[in-house]
N, C-alpha and C. Protein backbone atom coordinates (compact mmCIF):
# COMPACT_ATOMS: atom_id res chain seq x y z
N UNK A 1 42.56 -25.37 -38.20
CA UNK A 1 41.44 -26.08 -38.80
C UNK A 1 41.78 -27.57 -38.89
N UNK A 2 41.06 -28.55 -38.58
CA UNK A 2 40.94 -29.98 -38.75
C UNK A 2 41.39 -30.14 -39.94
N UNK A 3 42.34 -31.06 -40.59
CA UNK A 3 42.47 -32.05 -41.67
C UNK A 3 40.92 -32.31 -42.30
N UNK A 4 40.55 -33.32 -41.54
CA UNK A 4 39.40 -34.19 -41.36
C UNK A 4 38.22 -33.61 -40.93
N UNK A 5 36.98 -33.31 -42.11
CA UNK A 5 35.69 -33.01 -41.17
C UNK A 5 34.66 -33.99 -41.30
N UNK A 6 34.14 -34.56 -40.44
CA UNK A 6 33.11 -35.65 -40.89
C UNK A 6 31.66 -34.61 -41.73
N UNK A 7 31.21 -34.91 -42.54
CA UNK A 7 30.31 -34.48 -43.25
C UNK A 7 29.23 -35.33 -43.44
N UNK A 8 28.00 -35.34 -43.50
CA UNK A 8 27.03 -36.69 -43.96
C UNK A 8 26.09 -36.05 -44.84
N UNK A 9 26.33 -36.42 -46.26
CA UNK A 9 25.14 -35.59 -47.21
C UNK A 9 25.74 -36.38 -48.10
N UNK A 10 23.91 -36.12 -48.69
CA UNK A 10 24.09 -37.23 -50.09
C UNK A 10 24.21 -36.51 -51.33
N UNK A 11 23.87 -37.08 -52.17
CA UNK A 11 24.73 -36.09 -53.69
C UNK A 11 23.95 -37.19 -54.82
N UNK A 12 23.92 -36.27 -55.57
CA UNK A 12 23.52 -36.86 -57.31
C UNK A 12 24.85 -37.03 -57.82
N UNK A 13 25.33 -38.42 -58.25
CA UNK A 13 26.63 -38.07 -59.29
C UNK A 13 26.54 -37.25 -60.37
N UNK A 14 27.14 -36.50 -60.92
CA UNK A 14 27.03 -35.40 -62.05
C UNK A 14 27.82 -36.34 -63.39
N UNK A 15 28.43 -37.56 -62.81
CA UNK A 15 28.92 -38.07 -64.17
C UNK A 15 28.00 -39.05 -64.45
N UNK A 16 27.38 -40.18 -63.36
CA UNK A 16 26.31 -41.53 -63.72
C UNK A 16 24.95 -41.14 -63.83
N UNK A 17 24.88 -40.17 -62.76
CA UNK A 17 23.44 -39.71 -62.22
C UNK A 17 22.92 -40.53 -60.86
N UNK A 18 23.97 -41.50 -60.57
CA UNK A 18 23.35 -42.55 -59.24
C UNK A 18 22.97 -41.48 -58.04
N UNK A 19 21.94 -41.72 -57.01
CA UNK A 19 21.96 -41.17 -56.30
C UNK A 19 22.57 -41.72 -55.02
N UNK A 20 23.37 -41.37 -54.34
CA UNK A 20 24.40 -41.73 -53.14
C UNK A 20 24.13 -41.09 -52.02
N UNK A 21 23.92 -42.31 -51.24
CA UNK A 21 23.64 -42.00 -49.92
C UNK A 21 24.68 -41.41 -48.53
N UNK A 22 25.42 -40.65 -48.53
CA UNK A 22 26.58 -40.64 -48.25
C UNK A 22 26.41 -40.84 -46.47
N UNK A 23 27.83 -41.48 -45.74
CA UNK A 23 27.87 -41.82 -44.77
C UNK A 23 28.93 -40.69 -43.81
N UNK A 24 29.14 -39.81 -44.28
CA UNK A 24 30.46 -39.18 -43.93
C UNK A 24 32.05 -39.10 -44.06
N UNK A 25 31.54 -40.21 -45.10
CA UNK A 25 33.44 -40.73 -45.56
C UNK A 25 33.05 -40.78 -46.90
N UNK A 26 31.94 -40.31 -47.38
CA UNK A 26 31.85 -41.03 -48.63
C UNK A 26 32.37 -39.82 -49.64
N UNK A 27 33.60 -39.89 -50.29
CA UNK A 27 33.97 -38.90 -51.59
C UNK A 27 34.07 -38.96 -53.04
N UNK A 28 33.09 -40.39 -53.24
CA UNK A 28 32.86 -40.29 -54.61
C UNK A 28 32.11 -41.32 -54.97
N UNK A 29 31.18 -41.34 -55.61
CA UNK A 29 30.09 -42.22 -56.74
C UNK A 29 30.81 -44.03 -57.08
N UNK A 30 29.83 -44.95 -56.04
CA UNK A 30 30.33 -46.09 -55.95
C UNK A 30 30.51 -46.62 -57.17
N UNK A 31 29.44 -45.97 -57.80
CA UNK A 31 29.02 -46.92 -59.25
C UNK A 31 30.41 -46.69 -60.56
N UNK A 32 30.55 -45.69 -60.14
CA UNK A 32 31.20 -45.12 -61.82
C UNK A 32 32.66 -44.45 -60.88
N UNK A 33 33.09 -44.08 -59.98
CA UNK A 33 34.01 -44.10 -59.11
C UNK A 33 34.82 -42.21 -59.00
N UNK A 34 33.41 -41.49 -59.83
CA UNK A 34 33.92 -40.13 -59.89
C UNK A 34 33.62 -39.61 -58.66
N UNK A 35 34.20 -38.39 -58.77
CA UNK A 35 34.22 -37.33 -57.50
C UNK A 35 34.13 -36.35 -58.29
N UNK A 36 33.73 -34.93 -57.11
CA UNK A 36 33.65 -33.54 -57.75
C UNK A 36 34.27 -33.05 -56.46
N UNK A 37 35.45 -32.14 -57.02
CA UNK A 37 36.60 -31.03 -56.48
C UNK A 37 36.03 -30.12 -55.36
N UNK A 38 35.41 -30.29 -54.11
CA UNK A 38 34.43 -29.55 -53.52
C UNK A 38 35.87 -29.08 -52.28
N UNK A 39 36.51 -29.90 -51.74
CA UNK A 39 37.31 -30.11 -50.76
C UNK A 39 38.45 -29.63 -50.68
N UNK A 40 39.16 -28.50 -49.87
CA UNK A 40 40.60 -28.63 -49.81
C UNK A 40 40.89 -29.47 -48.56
N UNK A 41 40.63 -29.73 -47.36
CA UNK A 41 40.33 -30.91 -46.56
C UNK A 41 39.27 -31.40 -46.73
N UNK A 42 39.82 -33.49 -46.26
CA UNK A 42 38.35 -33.93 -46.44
C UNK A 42 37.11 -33.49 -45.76
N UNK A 43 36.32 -33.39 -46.36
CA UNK A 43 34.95 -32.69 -45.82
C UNK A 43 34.18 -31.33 -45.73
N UNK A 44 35.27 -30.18 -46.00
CA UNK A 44 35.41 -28.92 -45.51
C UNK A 44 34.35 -28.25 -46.25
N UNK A 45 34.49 -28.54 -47.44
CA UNK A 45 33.83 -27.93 -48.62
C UNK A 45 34.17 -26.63 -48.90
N UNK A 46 35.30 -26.11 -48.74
CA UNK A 46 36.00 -24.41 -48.91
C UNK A 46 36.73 -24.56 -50.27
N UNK A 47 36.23 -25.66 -51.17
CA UNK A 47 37.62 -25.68 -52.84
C UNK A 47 36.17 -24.76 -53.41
N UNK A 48 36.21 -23.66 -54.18
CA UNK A 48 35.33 -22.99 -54.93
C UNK A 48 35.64 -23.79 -56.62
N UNK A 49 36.47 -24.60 -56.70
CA UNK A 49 36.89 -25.18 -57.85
C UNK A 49 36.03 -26.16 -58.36
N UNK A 50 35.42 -26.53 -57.96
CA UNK A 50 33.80 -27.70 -58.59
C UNK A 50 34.12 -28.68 -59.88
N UNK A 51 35.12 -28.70 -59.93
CA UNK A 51 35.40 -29.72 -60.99
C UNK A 51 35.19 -31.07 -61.03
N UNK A 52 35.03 -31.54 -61.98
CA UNK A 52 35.02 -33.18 -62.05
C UNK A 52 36.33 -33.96 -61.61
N UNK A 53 36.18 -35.09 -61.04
CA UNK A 53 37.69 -36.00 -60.55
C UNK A 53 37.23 -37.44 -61.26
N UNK A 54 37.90 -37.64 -62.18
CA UNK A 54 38.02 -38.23 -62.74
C UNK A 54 39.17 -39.33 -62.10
N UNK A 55 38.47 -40.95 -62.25
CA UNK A 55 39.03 -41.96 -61.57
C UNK A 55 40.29 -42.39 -62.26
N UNK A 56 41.58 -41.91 -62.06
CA UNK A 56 42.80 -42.27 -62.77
C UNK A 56 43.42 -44.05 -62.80
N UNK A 57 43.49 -43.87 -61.54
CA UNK A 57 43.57 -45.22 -61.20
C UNK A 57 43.35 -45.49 -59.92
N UNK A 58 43.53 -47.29 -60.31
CA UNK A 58 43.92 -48.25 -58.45
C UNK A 58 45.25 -48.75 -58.15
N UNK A 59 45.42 -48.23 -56.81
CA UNK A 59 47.07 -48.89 -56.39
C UNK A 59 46.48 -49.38 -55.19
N UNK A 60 47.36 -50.42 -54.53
CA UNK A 60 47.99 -51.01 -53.37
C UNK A 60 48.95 -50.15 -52.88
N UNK A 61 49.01 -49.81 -51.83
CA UNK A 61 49.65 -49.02 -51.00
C UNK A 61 50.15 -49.90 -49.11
N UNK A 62 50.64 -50.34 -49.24
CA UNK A 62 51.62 -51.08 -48.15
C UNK A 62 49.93 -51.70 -47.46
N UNK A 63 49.59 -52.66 -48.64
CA UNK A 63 47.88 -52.95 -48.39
C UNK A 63 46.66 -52.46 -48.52
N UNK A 64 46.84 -51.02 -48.55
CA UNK A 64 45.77 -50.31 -48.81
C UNK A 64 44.84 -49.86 -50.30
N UNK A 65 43.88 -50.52 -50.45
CA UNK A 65 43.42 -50.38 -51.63
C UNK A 65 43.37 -48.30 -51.89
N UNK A 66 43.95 -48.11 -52.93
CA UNK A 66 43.70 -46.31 -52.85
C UNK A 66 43.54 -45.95 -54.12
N UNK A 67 42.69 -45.33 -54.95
CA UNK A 67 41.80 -44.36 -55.64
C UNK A 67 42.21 -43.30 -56.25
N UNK A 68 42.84 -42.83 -57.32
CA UNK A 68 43.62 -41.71 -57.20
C UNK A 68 42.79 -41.48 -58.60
N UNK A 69 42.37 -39.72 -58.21
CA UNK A 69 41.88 -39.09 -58.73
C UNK A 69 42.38 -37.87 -59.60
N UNK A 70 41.81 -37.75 -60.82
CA UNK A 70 42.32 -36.10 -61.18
C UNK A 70 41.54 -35.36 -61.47
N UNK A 71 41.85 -34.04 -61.20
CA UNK A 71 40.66 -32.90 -61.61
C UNK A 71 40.69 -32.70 -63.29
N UNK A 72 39.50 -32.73 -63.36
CA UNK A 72 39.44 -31.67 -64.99
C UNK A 72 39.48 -30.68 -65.45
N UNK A 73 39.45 -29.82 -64.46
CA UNK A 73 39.35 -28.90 -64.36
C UNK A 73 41.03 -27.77 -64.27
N UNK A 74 41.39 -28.42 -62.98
CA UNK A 74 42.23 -27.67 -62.24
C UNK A 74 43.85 -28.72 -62.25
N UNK A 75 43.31 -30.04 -62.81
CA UNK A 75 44.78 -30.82 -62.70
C UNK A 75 45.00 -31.68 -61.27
N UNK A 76 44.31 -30.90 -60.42
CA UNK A 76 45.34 -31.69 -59.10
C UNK A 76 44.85 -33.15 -59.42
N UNK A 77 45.56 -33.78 -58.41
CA UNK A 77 45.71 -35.44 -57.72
C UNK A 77 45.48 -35.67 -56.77
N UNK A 78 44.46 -36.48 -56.70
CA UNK A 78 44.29 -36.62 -54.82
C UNK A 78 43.82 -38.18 -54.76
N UNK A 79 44.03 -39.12 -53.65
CA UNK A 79 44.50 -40.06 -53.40
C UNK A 79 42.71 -40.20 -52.16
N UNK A 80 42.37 -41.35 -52.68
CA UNK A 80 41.23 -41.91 -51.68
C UNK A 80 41.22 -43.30 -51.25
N UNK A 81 41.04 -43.60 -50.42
CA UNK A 81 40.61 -45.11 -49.80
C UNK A 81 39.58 -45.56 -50.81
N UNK A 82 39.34 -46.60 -51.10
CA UNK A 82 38.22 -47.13 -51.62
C UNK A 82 37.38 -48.01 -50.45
N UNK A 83 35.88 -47.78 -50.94
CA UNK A 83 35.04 -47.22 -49.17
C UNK A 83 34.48 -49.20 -50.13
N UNK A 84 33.34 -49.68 -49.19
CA UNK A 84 33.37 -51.08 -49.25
C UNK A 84 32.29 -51.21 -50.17
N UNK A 85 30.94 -50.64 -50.45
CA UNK A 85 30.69 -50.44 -51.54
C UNK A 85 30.61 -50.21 -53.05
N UNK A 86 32.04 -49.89 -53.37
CA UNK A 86 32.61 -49.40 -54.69
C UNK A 86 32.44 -50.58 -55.49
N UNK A 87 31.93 -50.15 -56.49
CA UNK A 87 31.84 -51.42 -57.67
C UNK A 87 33.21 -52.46 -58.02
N UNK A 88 33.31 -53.16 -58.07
CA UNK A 88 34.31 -54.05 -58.02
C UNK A 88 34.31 -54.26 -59.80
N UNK A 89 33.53 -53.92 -60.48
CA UNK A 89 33.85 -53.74 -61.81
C UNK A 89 34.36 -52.53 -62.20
N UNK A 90 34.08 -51.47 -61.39
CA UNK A 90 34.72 -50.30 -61.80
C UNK A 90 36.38 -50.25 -61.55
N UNK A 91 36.94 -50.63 -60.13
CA UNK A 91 37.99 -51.13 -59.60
C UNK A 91 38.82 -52.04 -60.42
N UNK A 92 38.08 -52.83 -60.98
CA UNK A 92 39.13 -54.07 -61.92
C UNK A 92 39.75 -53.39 -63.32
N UNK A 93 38.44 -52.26 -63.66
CA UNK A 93 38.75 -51.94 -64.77
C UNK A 93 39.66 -50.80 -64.63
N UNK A 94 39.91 -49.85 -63.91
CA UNK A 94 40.68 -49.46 -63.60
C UNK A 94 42.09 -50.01 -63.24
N UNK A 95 42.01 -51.03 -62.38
CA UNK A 95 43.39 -51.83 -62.37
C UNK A 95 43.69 -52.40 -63.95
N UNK A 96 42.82 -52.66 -64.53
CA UNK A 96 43.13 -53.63 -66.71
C UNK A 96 44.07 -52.48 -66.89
N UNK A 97 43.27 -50.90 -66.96
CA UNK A 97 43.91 -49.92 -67.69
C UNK A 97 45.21 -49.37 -67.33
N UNK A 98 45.31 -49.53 -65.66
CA UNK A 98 47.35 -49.61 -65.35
C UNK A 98 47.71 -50.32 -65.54
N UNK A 99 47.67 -52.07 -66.15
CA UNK A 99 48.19 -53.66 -66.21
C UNK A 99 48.43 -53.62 -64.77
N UNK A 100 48.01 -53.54 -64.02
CA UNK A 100 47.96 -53.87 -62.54
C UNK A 100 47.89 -55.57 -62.49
């Protein structure tokens, strides 16, 4: 099975309510920066776990702006690109709350 599935569907955030237009890369709510646990690869949609991902923080990664998420559910951690859209107030405030 692919890592990677391109997917293109849009979604109601379940934490803002924004509605998101998704492009195929898109894994979480620009506005407010949540995700929901749908994925064991990106795209697949085979996690039966539906939990909320809650935006932990922002790191730099050898340049790479990255997103790291946790479930509420289930605990895991999972690590996202931040796509070019993403609120840049949500991002900062996230970087205040690590002293980034």
């Amino acid at each position: 099975m692919k890592k990677f599935q391109r997917k293109i569907e849009n979604f109601t955030c379940q934490h803002c309510g924004l509605v998101v237009l998704g492009d195929g890369f898109t894994n979480h709510c620009p506005r407010c920066l949540w995700s929901k646990h749908v994925d064991v690869n990106p795209g697949d949609r085979t996690n039966d776990c539906g939990g909320m991902m809650q935006p932990m923080r922002f790191e730099l990664d050898h340049g790479k702006q990255i997103l790291i998420h946790k479930c509420e559910k289930c605990g895991i951690k999972k690590e996202y690109k931040i796509a070019k859209n993403d609120s840049t107030d949500a991002i900062i405030g996230l970087a205040k709350k690590a002293n980034f």
